[in-house]
N, C-alpha and C. Protein backbone atom coordinates (compact mmCIF):
# COMPACT_ATOMS: atom_id res chain seq x y z
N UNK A 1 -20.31 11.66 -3.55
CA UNK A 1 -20.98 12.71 -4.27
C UNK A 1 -20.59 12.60 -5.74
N UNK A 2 -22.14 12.37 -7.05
CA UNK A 2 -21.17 12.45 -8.03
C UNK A 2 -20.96 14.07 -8.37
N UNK A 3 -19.92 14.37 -9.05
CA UNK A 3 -19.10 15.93 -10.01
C UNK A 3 -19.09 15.35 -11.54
N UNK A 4 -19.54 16.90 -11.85
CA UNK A 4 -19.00 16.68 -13.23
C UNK A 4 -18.11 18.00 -13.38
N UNK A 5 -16.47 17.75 -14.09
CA UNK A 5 -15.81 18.35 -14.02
C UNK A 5 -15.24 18.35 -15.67
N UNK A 6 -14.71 19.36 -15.91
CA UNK A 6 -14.21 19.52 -17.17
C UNK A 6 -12.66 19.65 -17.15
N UNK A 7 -11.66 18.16 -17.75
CA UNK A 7 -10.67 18.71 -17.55
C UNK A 7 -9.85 18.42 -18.85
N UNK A 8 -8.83 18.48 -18.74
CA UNK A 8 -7.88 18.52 -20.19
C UNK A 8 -7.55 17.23 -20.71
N UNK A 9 -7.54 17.29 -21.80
CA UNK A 9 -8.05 15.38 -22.50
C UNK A 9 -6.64 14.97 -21.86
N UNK A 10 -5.06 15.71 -22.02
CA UNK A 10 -4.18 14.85 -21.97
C UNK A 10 -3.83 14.44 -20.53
N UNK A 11 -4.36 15.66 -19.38
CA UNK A 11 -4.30 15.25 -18.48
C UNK A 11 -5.55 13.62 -17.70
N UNK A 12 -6.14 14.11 -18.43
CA UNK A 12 -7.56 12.78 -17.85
C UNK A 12 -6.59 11.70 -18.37
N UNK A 13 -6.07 11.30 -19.73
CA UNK A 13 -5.39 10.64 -20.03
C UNK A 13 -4.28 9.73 -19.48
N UNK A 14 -3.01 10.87 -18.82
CA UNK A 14 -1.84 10.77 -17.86
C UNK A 14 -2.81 10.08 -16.33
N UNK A 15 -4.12 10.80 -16.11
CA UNK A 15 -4.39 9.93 -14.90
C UNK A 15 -4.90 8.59 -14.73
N UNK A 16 -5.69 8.38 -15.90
CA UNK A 16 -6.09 7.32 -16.06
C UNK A 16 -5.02 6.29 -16.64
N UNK A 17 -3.92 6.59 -17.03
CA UNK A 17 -2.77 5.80 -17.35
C UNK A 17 -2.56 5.68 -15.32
N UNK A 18 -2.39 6.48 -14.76
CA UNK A 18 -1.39 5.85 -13.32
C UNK A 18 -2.39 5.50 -12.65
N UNK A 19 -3.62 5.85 -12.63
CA UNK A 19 -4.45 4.57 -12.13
C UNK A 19 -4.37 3.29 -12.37
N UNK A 20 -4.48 2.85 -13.65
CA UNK A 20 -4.41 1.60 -14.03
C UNK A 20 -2.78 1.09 -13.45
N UNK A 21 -1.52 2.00 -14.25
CA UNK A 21 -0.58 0.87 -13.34
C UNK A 21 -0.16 1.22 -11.95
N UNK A 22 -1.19 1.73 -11.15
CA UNK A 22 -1.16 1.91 -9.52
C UNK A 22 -2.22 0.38 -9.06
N UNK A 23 -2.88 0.45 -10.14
CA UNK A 23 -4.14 -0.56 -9.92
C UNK A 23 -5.58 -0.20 -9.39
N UNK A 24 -5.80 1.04 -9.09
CA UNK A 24 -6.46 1.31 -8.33
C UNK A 24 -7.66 2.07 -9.90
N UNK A 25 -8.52 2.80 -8.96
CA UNK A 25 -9.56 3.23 -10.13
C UNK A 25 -9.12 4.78 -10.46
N UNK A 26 -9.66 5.55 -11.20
CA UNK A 26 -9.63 6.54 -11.43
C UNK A 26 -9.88 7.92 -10.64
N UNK A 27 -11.19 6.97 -9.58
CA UNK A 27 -11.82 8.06 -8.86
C UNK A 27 -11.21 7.61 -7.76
N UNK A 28 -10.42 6.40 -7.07
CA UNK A 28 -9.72 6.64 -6.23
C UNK A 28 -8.19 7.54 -6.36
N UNK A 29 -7.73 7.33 -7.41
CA UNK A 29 -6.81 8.38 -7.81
C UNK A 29 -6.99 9.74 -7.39
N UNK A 30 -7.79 10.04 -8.24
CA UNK A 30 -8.19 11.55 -8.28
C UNK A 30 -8.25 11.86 -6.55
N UNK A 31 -9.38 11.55 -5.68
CA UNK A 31 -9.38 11.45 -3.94
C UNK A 31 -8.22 11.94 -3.43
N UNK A 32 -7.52 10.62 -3.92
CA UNK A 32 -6.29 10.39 -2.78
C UNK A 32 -5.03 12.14 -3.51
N UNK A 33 -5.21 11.78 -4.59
CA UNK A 33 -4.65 13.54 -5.00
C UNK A 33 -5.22 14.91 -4.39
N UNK A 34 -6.70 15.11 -4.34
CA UNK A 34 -7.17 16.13 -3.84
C UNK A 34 -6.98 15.87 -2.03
N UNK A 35 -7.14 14.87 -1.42
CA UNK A 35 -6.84 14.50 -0.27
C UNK A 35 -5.23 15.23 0.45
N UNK A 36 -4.35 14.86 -0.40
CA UNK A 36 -3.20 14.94 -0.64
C UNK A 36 -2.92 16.71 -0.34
N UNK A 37 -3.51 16.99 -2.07
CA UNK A 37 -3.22 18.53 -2.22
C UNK A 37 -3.76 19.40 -1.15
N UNK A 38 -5.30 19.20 -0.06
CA UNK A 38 -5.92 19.87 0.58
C UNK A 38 -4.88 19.91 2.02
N UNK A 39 -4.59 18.85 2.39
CA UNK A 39 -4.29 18.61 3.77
C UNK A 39 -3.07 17.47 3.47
N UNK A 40 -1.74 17.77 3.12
CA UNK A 40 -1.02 16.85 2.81
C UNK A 40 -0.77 16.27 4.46
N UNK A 41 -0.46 16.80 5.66
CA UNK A 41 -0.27 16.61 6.99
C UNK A 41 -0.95 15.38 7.39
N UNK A 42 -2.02 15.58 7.20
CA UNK A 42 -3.20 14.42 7.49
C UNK A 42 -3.18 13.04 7.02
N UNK A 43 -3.36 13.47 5.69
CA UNK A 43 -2.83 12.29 4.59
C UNK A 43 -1.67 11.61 4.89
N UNK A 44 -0.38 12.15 5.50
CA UNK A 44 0.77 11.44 5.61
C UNK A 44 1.02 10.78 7.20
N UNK A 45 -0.10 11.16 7.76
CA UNK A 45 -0.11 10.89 9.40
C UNK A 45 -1.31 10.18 9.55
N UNK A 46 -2.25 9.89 8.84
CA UNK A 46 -3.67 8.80 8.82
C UNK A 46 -2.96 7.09 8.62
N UNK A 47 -3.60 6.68 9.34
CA UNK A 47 -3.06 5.31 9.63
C UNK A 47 -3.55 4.40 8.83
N UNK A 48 -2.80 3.54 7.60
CA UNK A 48 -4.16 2.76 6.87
C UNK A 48 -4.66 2.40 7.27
N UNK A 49 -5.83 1.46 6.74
CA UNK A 49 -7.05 0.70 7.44
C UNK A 49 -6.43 -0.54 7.14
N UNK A 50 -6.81 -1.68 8.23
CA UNK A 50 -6.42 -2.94 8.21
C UNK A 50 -7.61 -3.55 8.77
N UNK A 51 -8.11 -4.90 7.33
CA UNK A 51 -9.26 -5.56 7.90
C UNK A 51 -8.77 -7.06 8.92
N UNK A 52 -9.85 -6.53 9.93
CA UNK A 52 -9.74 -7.47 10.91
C UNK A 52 -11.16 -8.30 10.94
N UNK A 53 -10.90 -9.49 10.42
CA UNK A 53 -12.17 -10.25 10.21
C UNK A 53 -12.81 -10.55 11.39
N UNK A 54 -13.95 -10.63 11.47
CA UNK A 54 -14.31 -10.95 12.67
C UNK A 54 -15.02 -12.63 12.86
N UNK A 55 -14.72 -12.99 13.85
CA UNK A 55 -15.11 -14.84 13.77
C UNK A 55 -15.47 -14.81 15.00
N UNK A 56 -16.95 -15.33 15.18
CA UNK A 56 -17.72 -15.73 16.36
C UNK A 56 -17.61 -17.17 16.57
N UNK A 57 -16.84 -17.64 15.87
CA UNK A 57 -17.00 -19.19 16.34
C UNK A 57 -15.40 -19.39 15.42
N UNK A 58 -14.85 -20.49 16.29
CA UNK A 58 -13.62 -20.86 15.44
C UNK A 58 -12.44 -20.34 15.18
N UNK A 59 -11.88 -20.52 14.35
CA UNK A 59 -10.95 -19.60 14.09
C UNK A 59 -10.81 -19.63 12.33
N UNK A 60 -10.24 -18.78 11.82
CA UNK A 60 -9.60 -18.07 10.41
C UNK A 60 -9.23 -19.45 9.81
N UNK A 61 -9.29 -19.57 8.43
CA UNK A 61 -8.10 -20.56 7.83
C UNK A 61 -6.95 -20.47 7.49
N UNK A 62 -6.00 -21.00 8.30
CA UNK A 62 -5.15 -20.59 8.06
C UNK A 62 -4.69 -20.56 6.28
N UNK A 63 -3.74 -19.47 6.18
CA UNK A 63 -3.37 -19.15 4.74
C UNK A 63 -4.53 -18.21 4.35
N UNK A 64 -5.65 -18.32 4.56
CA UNK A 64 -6.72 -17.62 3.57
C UNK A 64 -6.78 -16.10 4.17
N UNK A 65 -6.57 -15.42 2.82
CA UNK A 65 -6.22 -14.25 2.52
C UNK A 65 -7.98 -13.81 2.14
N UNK A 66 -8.70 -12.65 3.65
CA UNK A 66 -10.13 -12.39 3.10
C UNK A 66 -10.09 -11.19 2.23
N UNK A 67 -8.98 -10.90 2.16
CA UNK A 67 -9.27 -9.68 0.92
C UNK A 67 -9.11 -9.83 -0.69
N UNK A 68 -8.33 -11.44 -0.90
CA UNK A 68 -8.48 -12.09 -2.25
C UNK A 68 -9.19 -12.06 -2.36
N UNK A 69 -9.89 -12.04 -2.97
CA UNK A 69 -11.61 -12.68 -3.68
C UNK A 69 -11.20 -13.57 -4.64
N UNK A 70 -10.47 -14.06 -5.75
CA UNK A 70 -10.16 -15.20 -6.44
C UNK A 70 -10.12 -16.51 -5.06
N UNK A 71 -9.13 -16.39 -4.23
CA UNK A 71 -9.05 -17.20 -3.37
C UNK A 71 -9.94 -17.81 -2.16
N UNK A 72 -10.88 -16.56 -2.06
CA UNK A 72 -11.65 -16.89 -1.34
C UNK A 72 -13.01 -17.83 -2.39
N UNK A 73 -13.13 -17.39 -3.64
CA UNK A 73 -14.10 -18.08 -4.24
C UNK A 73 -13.47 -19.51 -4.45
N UNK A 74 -12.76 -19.91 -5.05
CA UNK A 74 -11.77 -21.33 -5.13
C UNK A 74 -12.17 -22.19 -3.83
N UNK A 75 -11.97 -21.43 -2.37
CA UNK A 75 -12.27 -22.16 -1.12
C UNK A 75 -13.85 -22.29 -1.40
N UNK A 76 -14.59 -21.51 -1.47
CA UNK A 76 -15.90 -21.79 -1.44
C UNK A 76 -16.32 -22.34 -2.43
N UNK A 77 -15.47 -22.78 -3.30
CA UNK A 77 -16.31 -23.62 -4.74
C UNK A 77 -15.55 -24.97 -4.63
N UNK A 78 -14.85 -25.28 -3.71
CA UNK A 78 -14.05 -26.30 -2.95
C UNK A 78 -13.28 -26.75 -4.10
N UNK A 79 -12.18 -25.62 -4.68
CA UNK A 79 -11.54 -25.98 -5.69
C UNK A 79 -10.24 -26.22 -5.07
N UNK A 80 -9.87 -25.74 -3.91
CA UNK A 80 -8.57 -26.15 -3.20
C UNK A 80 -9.08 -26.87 -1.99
């Protein structure tokens, strides 16, 4: 859903600073805070998600990491 919200320059500021060195985006920030503040219980008892690739034929390469995307492009541009 997009919001438009009005908030305080220094705070938008402070968040968009710990997004960046969390790595993550802004609007996942913000989520995982309101997530947090609504239902902290939930949030601390939800299980991450872990991708499980799925392969109908074969198997995985070994080493290859499908959530790199640098690494996965390198394999497919047959740079390794």
């Amino acid at each position: 859903m997009k919001t438009t919200l009005v908030l305080d320059d220094r705070l938008m500021r402070r968040a968009k600073r710990l997004a960046l060195d969390r790595g993550m985006t802004l609007t996942a920030l913000i989520e995982t805070a309101l997530a947090e503040y609504i239902d902290p219980v939930a949030v601390a008892t939800a299980t991450p998600y872990r991708f499980e690739p799925i392969v109908r034929s074969g198997q995985p390469m070994p080493g290859v990491d499908p959530a790199d995307r640098d690494q996965l492009y390198e394999i497919m541009e047959g740079r390794r």
